[in-house]
C-alpha atoms as a PDB file:
ATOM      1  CA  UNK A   1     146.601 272.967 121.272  1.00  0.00           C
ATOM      2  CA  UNK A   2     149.912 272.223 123.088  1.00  0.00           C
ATOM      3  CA  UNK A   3     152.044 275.116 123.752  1.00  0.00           C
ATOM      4  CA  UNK A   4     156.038 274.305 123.353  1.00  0.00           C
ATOM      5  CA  UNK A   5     158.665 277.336 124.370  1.00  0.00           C
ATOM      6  CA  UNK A   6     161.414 277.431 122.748  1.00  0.00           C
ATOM      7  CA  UNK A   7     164.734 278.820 124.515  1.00  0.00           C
ATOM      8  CA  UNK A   8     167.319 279.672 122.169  1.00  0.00           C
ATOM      9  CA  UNK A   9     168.966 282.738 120.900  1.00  0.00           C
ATOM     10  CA  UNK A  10     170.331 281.196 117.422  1.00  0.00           C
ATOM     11  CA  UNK A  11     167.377 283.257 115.616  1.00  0.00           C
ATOM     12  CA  UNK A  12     167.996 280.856 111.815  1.00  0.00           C
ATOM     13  CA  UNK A  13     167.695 277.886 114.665  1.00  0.00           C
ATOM     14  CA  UNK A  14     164.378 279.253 116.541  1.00  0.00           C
ATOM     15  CA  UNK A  15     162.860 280.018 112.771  1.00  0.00           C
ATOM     16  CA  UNK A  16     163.309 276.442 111.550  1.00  0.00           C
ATOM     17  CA  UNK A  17     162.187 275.060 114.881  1.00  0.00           C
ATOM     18  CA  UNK A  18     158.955 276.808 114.789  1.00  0.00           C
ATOM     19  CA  UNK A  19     158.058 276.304 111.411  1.00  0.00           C
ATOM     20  CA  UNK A  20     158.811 272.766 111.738  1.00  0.00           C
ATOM     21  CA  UNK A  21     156.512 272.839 115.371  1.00  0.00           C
ATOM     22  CA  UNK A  22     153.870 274.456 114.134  1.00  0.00           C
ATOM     23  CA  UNK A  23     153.149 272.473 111.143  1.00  0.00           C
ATOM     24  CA  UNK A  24     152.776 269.243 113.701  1.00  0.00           C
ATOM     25  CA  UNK A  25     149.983 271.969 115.452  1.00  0.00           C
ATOM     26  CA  UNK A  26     152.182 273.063 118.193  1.00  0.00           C
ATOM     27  CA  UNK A  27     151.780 276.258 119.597  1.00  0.00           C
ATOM     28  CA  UNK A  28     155.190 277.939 119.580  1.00  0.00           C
ATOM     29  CA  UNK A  29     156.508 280.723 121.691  1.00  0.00           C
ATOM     30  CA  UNK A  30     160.419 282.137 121.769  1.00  0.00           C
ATOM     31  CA  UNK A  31     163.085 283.332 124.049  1.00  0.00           C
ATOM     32  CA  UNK A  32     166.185 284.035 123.656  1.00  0.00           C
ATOM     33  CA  UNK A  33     167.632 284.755 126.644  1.00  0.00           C
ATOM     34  CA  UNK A  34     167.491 283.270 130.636  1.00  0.00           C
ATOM     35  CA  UNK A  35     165.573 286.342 131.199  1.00  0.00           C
ATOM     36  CA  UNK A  36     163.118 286.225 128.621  1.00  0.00           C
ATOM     37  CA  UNK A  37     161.705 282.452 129.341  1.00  0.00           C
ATOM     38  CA  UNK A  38     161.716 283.260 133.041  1.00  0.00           C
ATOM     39  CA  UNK A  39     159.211 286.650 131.897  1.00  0.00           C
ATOM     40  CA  UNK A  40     157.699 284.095 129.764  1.00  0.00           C
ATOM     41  CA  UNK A  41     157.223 281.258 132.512  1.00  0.00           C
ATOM     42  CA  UNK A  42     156.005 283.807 135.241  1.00  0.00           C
ATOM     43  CA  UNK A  43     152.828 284.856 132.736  1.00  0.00           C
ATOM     44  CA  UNK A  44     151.842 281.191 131.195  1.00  0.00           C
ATOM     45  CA  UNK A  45     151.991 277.644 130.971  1.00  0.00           C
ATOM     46  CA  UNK A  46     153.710 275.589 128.699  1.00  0.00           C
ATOM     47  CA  UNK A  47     153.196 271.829 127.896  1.00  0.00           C
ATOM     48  CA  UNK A  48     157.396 271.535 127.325  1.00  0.00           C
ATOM     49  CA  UNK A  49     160.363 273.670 126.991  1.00  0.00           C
ATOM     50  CA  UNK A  50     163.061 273.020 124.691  1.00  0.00           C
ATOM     51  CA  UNK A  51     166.467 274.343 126.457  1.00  0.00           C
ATOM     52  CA  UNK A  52     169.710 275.222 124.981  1.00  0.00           C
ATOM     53  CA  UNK A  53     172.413 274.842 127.457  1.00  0.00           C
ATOM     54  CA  UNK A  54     174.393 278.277 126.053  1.00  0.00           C
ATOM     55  CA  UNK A  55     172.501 280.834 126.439  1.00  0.00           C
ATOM     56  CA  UNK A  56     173.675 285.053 126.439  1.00  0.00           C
ATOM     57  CA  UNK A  57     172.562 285.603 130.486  1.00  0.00           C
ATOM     58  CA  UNK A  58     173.513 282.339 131.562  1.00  0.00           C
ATOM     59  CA  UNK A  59     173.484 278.338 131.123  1.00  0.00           C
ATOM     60  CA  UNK A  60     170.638 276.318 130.949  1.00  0.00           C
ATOM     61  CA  UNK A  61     171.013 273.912 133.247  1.00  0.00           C
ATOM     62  CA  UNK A  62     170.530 276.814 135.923  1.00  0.00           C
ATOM     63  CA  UNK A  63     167.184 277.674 134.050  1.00  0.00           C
ATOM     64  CA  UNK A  64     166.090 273.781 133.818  1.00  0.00           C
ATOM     65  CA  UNK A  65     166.421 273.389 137.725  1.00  0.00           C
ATOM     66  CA  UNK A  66     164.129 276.537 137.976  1.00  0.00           C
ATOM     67  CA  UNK A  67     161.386 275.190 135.425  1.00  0.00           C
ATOM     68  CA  UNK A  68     161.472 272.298 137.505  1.00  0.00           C
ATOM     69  CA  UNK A  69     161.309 273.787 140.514  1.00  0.00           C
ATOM     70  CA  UNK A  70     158.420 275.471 139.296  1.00  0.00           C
ATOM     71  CA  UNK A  71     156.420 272.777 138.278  1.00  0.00           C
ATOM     72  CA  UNK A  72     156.928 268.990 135.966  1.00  0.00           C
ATOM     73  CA  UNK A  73     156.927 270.487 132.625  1.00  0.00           C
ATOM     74  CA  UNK A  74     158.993 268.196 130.478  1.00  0.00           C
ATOM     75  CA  UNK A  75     162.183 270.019 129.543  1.00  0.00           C
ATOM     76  CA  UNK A  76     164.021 269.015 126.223  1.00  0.00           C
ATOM     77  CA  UNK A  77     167.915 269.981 126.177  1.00  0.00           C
ATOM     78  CA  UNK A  78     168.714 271.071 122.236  1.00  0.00           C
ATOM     79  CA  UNK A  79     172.739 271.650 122.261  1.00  0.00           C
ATOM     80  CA  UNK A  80     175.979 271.409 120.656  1.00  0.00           C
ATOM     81  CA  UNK A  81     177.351 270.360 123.605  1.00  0.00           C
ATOM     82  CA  UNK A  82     177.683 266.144 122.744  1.00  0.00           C
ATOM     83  CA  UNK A  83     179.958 264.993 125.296  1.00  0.00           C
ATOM     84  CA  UNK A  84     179.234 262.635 127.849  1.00  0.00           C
ATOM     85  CA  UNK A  85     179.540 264.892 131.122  1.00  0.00           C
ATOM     86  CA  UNK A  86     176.750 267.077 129.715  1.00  0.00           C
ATOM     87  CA  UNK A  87     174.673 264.725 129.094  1.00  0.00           C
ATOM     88  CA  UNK A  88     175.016 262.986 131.859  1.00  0.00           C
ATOM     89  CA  UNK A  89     174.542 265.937 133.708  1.00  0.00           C
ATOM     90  CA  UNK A  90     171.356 267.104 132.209  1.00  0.00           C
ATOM     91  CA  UNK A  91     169.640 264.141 132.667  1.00  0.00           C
ATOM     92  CA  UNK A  92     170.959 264.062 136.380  1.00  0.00           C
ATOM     93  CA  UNK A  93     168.852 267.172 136.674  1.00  0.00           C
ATOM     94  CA  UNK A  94     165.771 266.177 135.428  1.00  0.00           C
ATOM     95  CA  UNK A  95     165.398 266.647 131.442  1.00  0.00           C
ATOM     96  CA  UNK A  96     163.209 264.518 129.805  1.00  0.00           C
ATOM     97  CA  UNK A  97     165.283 264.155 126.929  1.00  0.00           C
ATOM     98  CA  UNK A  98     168.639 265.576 125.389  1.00  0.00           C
ATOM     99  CA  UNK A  99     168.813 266.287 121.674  1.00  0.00           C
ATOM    100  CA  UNK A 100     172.215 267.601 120.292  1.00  0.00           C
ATOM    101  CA  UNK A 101     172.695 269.801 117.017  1.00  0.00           C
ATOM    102  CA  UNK A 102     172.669 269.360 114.486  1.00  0.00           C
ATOM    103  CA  UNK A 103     169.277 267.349 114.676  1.00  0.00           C
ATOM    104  CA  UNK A 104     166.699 265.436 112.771  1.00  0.00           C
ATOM    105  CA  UNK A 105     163.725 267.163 112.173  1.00  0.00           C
ATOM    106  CA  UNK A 106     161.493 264.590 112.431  1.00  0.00           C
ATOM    107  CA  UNK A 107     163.174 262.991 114.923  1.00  0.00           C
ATOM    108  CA  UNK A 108     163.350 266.253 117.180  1.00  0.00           C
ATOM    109  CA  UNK A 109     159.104 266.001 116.967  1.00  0.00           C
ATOM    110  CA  UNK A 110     158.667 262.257 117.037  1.00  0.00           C
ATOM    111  CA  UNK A 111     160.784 262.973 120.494  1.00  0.00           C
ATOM    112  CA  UNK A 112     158.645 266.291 121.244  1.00  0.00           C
ATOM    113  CA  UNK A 113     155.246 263.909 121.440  1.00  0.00           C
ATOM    114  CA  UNK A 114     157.198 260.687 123.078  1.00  0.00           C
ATOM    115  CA  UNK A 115     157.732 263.097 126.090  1.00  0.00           C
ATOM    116  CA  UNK A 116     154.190 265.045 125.786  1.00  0.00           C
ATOM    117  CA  UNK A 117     152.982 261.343 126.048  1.00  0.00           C
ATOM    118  CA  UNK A 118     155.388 260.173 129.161  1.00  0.00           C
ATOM    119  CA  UNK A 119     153.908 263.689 130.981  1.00  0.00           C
ATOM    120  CA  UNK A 120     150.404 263.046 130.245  1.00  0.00           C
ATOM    121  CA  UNK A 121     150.217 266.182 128.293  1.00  0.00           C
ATOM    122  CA  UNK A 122     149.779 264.954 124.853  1.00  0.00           C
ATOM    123  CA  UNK A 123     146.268 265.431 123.059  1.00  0.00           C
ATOM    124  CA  UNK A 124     143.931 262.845 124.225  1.00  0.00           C
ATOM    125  CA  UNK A 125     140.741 263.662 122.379  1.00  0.00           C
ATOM    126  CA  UNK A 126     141.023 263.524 118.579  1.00  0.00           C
ATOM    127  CA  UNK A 127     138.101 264.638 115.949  1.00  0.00           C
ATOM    128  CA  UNK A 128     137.770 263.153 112.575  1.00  0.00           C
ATOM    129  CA  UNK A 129     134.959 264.607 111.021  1.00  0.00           C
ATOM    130  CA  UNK A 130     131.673 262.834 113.515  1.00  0.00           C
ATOM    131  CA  UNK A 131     133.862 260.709 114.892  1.00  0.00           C
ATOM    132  CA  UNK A 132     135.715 261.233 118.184  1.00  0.00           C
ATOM    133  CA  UNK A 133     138.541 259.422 119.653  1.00  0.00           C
ATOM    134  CA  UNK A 134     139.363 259.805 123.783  1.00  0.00           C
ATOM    135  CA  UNK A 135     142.503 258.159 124.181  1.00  0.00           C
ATOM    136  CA  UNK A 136     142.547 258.921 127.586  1.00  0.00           C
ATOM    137  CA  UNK A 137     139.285 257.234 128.503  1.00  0.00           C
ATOM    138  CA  UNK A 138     140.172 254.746 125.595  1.00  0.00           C
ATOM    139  CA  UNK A 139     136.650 255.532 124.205  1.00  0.00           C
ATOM    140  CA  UNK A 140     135.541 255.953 119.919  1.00  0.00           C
ATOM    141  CA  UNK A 141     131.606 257.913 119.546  1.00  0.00           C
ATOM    142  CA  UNK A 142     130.495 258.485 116.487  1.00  0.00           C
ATOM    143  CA  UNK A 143     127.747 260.972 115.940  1.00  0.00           C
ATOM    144  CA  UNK A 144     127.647 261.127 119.945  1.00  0.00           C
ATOM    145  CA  UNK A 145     126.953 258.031 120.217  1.00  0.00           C
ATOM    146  CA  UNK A 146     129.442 255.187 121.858  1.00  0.00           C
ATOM    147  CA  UNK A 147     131.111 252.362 120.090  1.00  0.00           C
ATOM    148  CA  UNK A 148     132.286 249.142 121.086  1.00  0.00           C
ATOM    149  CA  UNK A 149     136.043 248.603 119.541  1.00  0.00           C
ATOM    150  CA  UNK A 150     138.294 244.981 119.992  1.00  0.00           C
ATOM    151  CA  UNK A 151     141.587 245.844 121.402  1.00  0.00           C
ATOM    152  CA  UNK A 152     142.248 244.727 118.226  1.00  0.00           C
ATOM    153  CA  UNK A 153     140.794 247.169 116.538  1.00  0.00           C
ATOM    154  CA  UNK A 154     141.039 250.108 119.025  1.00  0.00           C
ATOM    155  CA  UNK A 155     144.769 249.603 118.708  1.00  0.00           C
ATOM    156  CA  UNK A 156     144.951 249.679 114.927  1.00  0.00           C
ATOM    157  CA  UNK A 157     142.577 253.104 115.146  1.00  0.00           C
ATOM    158  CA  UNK A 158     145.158 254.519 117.707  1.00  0.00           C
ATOM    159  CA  UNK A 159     148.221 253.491 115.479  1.00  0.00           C
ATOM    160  CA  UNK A 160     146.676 255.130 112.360  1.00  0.00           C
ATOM    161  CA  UNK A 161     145.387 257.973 114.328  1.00  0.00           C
ATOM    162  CA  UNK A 162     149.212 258.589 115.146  1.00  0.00           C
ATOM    163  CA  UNK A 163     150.349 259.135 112.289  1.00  0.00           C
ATOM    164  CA  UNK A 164     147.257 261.462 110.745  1.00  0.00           C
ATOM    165  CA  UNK A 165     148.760 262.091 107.283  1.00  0.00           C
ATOM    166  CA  UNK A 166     151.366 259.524 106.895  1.00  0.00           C
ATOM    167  CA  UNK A 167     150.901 256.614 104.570  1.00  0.00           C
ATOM    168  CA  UNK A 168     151.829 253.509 106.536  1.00  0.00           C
ATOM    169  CA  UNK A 169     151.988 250.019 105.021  1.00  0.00           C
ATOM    170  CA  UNK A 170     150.543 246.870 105.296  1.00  0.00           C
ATOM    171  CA  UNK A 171     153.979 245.580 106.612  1.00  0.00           C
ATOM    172  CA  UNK A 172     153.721 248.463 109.120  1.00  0.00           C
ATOM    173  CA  UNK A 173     150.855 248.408 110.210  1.00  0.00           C
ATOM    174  CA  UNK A 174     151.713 244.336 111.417  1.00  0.00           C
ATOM    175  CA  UNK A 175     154.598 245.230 113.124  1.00  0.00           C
ATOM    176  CA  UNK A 176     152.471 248.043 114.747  1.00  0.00           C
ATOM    177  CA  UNK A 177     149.400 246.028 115.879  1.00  0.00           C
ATOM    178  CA  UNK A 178     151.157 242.678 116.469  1.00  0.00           C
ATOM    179  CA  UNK A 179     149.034 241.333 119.421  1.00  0.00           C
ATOM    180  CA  UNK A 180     151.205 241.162 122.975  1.00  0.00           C
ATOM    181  CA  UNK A 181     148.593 238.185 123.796  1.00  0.00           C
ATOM    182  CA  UNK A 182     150.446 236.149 121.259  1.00  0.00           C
ATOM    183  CA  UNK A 183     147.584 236.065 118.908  1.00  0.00           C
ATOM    184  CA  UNK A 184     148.522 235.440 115.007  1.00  0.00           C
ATOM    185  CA  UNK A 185     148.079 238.567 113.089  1.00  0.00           C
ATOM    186  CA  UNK A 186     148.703 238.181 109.624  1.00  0.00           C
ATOM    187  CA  UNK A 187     148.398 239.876 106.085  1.00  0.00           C
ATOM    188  CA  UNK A 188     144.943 238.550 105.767  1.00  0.00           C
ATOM    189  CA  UNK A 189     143.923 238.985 109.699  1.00  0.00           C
ATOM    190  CA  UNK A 190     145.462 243.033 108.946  1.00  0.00           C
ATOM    191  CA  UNK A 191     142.648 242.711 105.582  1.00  0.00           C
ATOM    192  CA  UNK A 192     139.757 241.293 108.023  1.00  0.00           C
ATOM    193  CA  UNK A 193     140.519 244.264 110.853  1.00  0.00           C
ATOM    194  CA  UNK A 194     140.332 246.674 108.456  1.00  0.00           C
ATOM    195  CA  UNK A 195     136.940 245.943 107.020  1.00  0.00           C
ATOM    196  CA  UNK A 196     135.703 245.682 110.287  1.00  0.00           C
ATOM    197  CA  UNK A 197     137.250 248.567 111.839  1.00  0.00           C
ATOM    198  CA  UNK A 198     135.637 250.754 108.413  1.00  0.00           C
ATOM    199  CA  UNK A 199     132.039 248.966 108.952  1.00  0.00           C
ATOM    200  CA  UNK A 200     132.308 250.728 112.587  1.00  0.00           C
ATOM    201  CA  UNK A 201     133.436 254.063 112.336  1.00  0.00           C
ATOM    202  CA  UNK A 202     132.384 254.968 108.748  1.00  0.00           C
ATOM    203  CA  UNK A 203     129.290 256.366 107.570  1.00  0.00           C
ATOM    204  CA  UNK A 204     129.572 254.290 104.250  1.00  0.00           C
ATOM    205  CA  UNK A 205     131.966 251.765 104.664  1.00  0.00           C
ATOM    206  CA  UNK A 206     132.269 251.383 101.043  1.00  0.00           C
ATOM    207  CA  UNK A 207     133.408 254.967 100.470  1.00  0.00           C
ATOM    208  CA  UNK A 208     135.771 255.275 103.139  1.00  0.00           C
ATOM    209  CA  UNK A 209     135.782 258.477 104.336  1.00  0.00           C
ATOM    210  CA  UNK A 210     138.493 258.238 107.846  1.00  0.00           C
ATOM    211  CA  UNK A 211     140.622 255.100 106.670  1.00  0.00           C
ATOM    212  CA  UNK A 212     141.654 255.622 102.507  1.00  0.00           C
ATOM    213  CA  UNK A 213     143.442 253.165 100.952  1.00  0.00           C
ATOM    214  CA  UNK A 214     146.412 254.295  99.178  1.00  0.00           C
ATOM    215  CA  UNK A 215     146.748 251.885  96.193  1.00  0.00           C
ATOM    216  CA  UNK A 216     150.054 249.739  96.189  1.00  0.00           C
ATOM    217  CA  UNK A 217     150.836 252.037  99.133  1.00  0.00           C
ATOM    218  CA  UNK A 218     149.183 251.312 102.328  1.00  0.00           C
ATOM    219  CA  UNK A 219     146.371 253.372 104.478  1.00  0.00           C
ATOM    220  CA  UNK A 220     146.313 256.620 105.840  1.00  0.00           C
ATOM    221  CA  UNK A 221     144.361 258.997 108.074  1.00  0.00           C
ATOM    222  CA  UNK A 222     143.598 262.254 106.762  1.00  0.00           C
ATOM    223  CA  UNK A 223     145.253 265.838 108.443  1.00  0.00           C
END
């Protein structure tokens, strides 16, 4: 489980945030102060840090040039400060990304993971039921036992595997999986993929069990 600390003394702010964290399966810890994520930093690791730049003790730019210092944890500015010299300034520093209130919620995570990915901290090894996915050694066993994916196919796994719990649509799903080679991949190519990809990795490709077709909808991996 990746661990996210969270550096902010607005307390409605640092409730919404981990809520909204540890629903996506973050583990979330708190600070509110300069002195409190330097305690926290001395006794663990964290996968990312997201920063506000006003803090009680201090400003967090200070405290973003000492995580780094430290190590290359990604570091996520979250501030009301929009103007150009900050944000300038905090990517001048080193900050993976800069987020300014008020924020997106789903946009805040959907940027959480696109730096846990650039860091090569983001989970790599993902379990559906007996079948396991190792993004990082780009290899799909089910029951144990290894098997042989077309890119094709690996990368339509990897985009459903994404977004575990979302319904995404046919249309989607194209624009997701369009092959870079510049092979045609149509509605009926999408139909063909599918049925292999199920024949594969299900246990009775008939009753899907990993890949459910929402009627009129689209597909969807489960939680």
């Amino acid at each position: 489980m990746r661990r996210i600390l969270i550096v902010e003394d607005e307390r409605q702010i640092v409730k919404h945030l981990r809520a909204l964290l540890e629903e996506e399966g973050f583990s979330v810890d708190t600070a509110a102060t300069r002195a409190e994520a330097e305690s926290a930093l001395e006794g663990d690791r964290f996968d990312l840090i997201l920063l506000d730049l006003m803090l009680p003790d201090g400003n967090g730019y200070a405290l973003c040039t000492e995580i780094l210092h430290r190590g290359n944890t990604p570091v996520i500015f979250l501030t009301a400060l929009d103007d150009e010299a900050s944000i300038v300034t905090g990517f001048n520093l080193g900050a993976d990304d800069y987020i300014t209130k008020p924020f997106k919620p789903m946009e805040l995570v959907a940027r959480v993971k696109n730096s846990l990915r650039r860091s090569g901290r983001a989970q790599s090894v993902f379990q559906l039921g007996n079948l396991s996915v190792d993004t990082a050694g780009a290899s799909v066993r089910r029951d144990g036992q290894e098997i042989v994916l077309s890119a094709l196919e690996y990368r339509l796994l990897l985009t459903l595997l994404s977004h575990r719990g979302e319904v995404l649509s046919r249309s989607r799903l194209l624009q997701e999986i369009w092959d870079a080679s510049g092979d045609f991949v149509n509605d009926n190519t999408l139909t063909v993929y599918i049925k292999r990809l199920r024949e594969k990795i299900e246990k009775d490709p008939a009753e899907p069990r990993i890949i459910k077709t929402v009627r009129g909808l689209g597909y969807k991996v489960e939680d």
